[in-house]
N, C-alpha and C. Protein backbone atom coordinates (compact mmCIF):
# COMPACT_ATOMS: atom_id res chain seq x y z
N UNK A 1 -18.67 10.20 8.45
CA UNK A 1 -17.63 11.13 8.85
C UNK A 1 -18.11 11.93 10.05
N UNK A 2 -16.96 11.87 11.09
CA UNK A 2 -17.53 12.91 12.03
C UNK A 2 -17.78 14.22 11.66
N UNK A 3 -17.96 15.03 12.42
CA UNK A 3 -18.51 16.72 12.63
C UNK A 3 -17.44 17.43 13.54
N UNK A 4 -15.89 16.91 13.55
CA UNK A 4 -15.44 17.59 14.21
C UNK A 4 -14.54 18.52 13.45
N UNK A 5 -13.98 19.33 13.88
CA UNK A 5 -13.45 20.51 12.77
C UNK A 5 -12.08 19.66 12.24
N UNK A 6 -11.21 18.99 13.45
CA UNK A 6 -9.89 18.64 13.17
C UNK A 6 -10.19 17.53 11.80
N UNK A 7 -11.57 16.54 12.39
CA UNK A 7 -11.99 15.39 11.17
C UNK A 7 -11.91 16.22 9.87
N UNK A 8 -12.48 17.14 9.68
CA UNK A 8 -12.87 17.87 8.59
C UNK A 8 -11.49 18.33 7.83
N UNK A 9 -10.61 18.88 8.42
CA UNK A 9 -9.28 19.39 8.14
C UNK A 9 -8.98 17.91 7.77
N UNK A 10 -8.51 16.97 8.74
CA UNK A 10 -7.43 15.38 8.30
C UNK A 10 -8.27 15.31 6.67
N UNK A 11 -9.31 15.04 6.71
CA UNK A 11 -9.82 14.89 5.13
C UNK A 11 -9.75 15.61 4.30
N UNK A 12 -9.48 16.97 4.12
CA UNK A 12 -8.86 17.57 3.15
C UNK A 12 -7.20 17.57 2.98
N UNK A 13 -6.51 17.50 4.04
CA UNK A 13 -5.10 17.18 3.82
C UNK A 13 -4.95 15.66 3.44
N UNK A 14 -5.61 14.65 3.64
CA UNK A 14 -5.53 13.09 2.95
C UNK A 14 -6.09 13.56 1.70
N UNK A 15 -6.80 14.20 0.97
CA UNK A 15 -7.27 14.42 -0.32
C UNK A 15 -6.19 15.07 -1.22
N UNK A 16 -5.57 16.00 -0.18
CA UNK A 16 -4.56 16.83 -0.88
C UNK A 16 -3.12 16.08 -1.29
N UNK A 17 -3.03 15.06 0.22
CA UNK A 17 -1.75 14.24 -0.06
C UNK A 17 -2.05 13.16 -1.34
N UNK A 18 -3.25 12.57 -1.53
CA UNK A 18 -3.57 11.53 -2.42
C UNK A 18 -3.50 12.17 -3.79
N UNK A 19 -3.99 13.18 -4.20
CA UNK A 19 -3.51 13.28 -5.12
C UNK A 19 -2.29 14.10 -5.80
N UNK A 20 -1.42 14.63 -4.37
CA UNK A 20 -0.14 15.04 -4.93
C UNK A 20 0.64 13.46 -5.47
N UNK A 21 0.10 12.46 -4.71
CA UNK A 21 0.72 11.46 -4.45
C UNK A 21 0.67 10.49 -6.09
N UNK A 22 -0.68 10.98 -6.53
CA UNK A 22 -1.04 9.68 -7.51
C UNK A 22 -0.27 11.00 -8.89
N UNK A 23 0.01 12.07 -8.70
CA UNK A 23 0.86 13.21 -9.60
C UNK A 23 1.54 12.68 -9.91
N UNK A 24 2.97 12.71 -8.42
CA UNK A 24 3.82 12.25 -8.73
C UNK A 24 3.99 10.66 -9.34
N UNK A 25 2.92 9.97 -8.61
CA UNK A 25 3.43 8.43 -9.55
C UNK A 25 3.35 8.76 -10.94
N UNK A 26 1.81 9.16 -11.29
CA UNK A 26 2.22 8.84 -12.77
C UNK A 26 2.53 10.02 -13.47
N UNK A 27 3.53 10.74 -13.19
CA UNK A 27 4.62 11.71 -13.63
C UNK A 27 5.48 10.21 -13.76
N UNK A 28 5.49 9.51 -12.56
CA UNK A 28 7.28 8.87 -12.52
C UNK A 28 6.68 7.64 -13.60
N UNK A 29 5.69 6.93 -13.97
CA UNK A 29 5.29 6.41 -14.53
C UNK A 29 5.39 6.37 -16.51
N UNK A 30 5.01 7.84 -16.43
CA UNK A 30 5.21 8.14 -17.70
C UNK A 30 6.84 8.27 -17.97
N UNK A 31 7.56 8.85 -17.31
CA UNK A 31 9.08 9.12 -17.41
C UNK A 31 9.63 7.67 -17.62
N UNK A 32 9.24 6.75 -16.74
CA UNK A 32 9.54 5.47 -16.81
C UNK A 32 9.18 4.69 -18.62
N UNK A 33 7.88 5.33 -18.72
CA UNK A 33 7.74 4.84 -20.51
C UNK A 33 8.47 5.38 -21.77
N UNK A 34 8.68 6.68 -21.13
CA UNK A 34 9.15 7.17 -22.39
C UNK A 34 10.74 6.86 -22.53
N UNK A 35 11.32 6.67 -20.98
CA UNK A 35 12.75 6.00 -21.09
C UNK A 35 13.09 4.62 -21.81
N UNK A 36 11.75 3.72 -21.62
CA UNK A 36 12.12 2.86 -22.15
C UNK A 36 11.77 2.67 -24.15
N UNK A 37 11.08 3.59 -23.80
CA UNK A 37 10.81 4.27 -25.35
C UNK A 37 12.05 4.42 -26.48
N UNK A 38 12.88 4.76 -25.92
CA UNK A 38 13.98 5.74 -26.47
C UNK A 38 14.81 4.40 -26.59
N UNK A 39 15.58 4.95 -27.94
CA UNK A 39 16.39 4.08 -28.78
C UNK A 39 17.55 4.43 -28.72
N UNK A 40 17.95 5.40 -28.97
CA UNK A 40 19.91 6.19 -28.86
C UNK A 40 19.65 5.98 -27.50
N UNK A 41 20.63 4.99 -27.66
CA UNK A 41 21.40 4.87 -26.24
C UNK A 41 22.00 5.92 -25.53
N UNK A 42 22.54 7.01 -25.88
CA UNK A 42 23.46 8.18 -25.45
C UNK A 42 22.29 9.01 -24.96
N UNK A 43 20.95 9.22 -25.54
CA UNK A 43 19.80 9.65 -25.18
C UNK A 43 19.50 8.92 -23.33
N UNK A 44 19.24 7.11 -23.82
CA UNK A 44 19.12 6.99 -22.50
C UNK A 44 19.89 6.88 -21.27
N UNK A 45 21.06 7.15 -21.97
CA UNK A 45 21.81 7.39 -20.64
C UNK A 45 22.03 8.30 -20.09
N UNK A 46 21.55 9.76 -20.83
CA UNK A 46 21.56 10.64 -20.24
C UNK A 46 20.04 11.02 -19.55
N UNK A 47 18.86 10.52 -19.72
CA UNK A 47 17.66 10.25 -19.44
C UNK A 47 17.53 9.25 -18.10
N UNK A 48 18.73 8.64 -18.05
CA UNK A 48 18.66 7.56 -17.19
C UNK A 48 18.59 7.89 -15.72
N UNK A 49 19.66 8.53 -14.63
CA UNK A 49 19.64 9.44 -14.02
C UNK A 49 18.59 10.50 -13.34
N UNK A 50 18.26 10.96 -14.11
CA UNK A 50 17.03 11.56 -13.82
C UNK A 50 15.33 10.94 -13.61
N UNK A 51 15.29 9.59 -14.11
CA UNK A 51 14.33 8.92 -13.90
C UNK A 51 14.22 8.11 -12.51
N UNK A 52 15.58 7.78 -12.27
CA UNK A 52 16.25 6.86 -11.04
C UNK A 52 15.69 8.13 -10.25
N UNK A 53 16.76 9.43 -9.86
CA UNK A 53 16.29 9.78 -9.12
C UNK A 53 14.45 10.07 -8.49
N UNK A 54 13.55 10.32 -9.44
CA UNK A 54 12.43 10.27 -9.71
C UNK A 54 11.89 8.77 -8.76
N UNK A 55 12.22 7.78 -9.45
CA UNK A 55 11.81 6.49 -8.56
C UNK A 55 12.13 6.67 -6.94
N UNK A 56 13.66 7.02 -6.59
CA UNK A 56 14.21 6.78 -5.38
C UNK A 56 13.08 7.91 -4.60
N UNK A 57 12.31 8.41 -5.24
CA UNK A 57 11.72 10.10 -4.61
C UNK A 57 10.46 8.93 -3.67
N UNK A 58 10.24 8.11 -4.79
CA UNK A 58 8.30 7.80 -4.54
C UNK A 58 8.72 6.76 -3.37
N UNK A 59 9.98 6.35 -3.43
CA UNK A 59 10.22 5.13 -2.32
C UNK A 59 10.22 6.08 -1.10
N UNK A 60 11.15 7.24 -1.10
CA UNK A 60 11.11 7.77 0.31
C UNK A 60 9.81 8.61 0.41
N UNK A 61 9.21 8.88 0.27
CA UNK A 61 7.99 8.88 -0.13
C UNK A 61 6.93 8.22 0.79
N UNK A 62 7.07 6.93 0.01
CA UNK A 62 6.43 5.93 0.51
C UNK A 62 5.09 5.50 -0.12
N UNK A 63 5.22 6.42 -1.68
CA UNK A 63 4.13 6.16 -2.69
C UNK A 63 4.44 4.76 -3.37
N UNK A 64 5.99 4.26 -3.28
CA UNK A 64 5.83 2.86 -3.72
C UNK A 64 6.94 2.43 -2.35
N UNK A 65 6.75 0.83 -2.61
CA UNK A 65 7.82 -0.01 -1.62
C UNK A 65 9.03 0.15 -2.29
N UNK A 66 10.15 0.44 -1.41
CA UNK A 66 11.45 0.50 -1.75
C UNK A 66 11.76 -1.03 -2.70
N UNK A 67 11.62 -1.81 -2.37
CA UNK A 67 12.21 -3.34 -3.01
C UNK A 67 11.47 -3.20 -4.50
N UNK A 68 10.20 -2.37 -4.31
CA UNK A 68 9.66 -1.88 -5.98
C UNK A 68 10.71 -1.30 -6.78
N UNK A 69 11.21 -0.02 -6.18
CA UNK A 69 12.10 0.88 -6.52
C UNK A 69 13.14 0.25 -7.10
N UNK A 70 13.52 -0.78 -6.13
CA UNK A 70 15.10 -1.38 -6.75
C UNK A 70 14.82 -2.38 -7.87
N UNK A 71 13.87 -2.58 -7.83
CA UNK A 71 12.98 -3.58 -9.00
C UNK A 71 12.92 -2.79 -10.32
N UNK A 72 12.40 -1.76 -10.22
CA UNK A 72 12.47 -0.84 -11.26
C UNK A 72 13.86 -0.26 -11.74
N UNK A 73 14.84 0.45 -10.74
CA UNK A 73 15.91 0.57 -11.26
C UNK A 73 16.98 -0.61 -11.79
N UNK A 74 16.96 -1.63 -11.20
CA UNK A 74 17.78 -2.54 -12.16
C UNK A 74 17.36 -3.06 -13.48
N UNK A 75 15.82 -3.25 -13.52
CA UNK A 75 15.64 -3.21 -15.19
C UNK A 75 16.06 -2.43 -16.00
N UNK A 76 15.85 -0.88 -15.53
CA UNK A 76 16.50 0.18 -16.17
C UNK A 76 17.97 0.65 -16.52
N UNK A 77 18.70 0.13 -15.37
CA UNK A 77 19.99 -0.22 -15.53
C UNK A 77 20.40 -1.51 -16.59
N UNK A 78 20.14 -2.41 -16.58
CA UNK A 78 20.15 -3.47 -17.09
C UNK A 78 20.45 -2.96 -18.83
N UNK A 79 19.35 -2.45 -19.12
CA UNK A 79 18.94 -1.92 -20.61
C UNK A 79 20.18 -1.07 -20.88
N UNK A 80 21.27 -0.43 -20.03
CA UNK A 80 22.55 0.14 -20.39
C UNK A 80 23.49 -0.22 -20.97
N UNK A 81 23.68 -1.66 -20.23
CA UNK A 81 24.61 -2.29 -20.41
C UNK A 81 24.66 -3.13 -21.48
């Protein structure tokens, strides 16, 4: 690592972004288990919504690939119907 002040700063803001970053995944990770957890349907459909939005967050983001995102929400959708 260099010795320059700005080097020194970029590496604490990449430390800071990495692990806001790996938070939010497995925040959205766990939300993602416990949705599929859940049995009353009326439960997950009201659970449902709020997880989607959660996914669509990490795509713009850019903590996962969007085509992940839509990967993930149509399974989850799927399980509605």
């Amino acid at each position: 690592m260099a010795n320059h002040k700005a080097t020194k700063k970029d590496t604490r803001q990449a430390a800071k972004r990495r692990d806001r970053n790996r938070y939010y995944g497995k925040t959205t990770r766990n939300a993602i288990r416990d949705l599929k957890a859940t049995t009353d349907g009326n439960a997950y459909g009201e659970q449902l919504p709020t997880v989607v939005s959660m996914i669509d967050k990490l795509a713009k983001r850019g903590i996962i690939h969007k085509n992940k995102a839509a990967n993930l929400k149509s399974k989850l959708a799927k399980k509605t119907a």
